[in-house]
PDB file of N, CA and C in Angstrom:
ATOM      1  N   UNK A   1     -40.185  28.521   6.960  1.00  0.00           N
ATOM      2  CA  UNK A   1     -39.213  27.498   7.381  1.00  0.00           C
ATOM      3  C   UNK A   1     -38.098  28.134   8.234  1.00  0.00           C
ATOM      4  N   UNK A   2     -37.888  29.456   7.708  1.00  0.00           N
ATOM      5  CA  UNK A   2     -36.510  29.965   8.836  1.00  0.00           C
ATOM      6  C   UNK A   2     -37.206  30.292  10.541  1.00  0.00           C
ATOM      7  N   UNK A   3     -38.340  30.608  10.111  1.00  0.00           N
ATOM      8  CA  UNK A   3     -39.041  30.813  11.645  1.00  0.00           C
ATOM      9  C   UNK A   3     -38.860  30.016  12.064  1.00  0.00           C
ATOM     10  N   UNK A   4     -39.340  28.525  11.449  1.00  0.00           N
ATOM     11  CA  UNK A   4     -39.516  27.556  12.064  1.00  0.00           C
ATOM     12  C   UNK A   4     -38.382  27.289  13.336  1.00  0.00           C
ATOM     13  N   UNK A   5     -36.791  27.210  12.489  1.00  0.00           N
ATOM     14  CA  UNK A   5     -35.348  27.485  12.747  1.00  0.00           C
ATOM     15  C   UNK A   5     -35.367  28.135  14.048  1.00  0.00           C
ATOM     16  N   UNK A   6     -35.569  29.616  13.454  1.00  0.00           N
ATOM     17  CA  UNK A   6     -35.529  30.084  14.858  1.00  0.00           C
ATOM     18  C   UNK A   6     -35.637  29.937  15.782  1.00  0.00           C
ATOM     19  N   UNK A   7     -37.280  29.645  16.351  1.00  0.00           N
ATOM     20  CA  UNK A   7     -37.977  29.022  17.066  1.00  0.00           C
ATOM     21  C   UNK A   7     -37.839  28.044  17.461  1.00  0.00           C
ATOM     22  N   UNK A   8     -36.627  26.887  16.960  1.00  0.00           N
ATOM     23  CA  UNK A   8     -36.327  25.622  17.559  1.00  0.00           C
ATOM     24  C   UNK A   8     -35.026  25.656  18.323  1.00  0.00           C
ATOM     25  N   UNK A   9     -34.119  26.733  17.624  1.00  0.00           N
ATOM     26  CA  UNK A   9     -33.102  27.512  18.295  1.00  0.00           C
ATOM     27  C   UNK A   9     -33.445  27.874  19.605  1.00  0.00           C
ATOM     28  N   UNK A  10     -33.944  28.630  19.364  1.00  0.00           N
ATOM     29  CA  UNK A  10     -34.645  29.672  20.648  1.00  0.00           C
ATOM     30  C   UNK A  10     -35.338  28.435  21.815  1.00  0.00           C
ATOM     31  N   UNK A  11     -35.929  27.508  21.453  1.00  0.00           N
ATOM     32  CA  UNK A  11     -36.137  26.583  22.482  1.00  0.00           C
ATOM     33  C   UNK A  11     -35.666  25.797  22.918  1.00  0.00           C
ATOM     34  N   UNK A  12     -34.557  25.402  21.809  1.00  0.00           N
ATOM     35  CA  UNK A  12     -33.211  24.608  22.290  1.00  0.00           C
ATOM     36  C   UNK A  12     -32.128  25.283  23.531  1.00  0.00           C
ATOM     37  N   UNK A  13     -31.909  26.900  23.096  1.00  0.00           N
ATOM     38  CA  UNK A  13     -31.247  27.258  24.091  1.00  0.00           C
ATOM     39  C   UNK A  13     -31.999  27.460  25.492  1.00  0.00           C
ATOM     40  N   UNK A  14     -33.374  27.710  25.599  1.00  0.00           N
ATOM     41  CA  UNK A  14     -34.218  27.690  26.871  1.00  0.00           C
ATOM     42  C   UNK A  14     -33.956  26.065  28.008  1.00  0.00           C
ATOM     43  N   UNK A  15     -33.758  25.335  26.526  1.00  0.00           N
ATOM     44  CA  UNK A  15     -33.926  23.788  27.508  1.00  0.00           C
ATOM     45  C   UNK A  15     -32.160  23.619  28.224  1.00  0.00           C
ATOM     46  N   UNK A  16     -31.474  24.082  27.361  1.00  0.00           N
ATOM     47  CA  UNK A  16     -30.299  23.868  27.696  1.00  0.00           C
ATOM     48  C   UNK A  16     -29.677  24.612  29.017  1.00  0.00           C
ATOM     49  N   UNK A  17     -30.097  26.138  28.984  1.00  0.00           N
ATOM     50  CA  UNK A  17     -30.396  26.645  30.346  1.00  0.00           C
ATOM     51  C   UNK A  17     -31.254  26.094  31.886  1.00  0.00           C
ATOM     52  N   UNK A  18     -32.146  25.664  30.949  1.00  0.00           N
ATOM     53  CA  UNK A  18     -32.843  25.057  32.271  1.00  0.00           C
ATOM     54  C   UNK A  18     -32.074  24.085  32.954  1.00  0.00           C
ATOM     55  N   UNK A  19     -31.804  22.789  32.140  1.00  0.00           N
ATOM     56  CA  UNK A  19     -30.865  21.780  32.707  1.00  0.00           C
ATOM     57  C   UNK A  19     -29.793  22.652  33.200  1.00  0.00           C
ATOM     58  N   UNK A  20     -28.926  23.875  32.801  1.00  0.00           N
ATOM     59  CA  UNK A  20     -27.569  23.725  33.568  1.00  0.00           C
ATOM     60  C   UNK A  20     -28.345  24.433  34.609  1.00  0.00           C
ATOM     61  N   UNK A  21     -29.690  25.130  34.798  1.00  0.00           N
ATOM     62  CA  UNK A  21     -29.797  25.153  36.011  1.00  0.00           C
ATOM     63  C   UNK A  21     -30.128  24.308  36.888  1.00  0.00           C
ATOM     64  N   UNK A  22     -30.770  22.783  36.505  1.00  0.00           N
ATOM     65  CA  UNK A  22     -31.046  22.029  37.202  1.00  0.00           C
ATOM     66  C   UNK A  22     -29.545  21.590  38.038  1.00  0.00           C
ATOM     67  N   UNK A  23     -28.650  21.459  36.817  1.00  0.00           N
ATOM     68  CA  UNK A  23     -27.652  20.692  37.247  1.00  0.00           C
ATOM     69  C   UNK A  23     -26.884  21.512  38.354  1.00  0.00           C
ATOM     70  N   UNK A  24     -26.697  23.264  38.150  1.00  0.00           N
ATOM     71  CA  UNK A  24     -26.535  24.028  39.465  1.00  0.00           C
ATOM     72  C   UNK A  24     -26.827  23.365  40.212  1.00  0.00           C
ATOM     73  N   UNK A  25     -28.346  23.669  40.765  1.00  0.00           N
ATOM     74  CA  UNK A  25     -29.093  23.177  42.096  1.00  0.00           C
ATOM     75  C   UNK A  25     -29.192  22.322  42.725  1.00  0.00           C
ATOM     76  N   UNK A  26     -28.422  21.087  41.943  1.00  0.00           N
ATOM     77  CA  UNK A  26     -28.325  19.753  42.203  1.00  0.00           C
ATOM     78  C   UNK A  26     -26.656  19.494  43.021  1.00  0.00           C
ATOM     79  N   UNK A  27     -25.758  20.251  42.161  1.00  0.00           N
ATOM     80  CA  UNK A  27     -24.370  20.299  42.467  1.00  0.00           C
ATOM     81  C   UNK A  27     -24.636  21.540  44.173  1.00  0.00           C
ATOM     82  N   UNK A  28     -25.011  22.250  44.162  1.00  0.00           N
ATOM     83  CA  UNK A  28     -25.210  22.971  45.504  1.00  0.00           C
ATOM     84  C   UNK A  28     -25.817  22.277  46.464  1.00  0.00           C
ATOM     85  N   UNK A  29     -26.878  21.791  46.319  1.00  0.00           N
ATOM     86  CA  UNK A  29     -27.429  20.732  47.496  1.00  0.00           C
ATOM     87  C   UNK A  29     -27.088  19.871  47.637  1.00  0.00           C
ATOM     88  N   UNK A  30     -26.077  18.696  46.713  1.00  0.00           N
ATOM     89  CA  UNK A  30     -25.221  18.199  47.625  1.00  0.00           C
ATOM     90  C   UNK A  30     -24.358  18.131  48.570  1.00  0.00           C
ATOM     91  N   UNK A  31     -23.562  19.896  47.570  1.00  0.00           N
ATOM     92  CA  UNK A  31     -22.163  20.218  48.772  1.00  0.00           C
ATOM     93  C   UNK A  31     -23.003  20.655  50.331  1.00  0.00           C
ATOM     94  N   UNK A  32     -23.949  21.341  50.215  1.00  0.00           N
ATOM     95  CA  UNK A  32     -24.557  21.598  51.059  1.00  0.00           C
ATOM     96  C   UNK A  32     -25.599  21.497  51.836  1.00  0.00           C
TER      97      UNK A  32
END
């Protein structure tokens, strides 16, 4: 069960990165 934890951690912070990179790339190609 703590793996489990981990592992949902660990993919929670992957998704959360991804979006602020989406949201980067999104905020740059507008200004530019």
């Amino acid at each position: 069960m703590a793996l489990l934890a981990t592992f949902a951690a660990q993919v929670c912070q992957d998704w959360i990165r991804f979006l602020y990179y989406v949201a980067y790339c999104s905020i740059m190609h507008i200004m530019f």
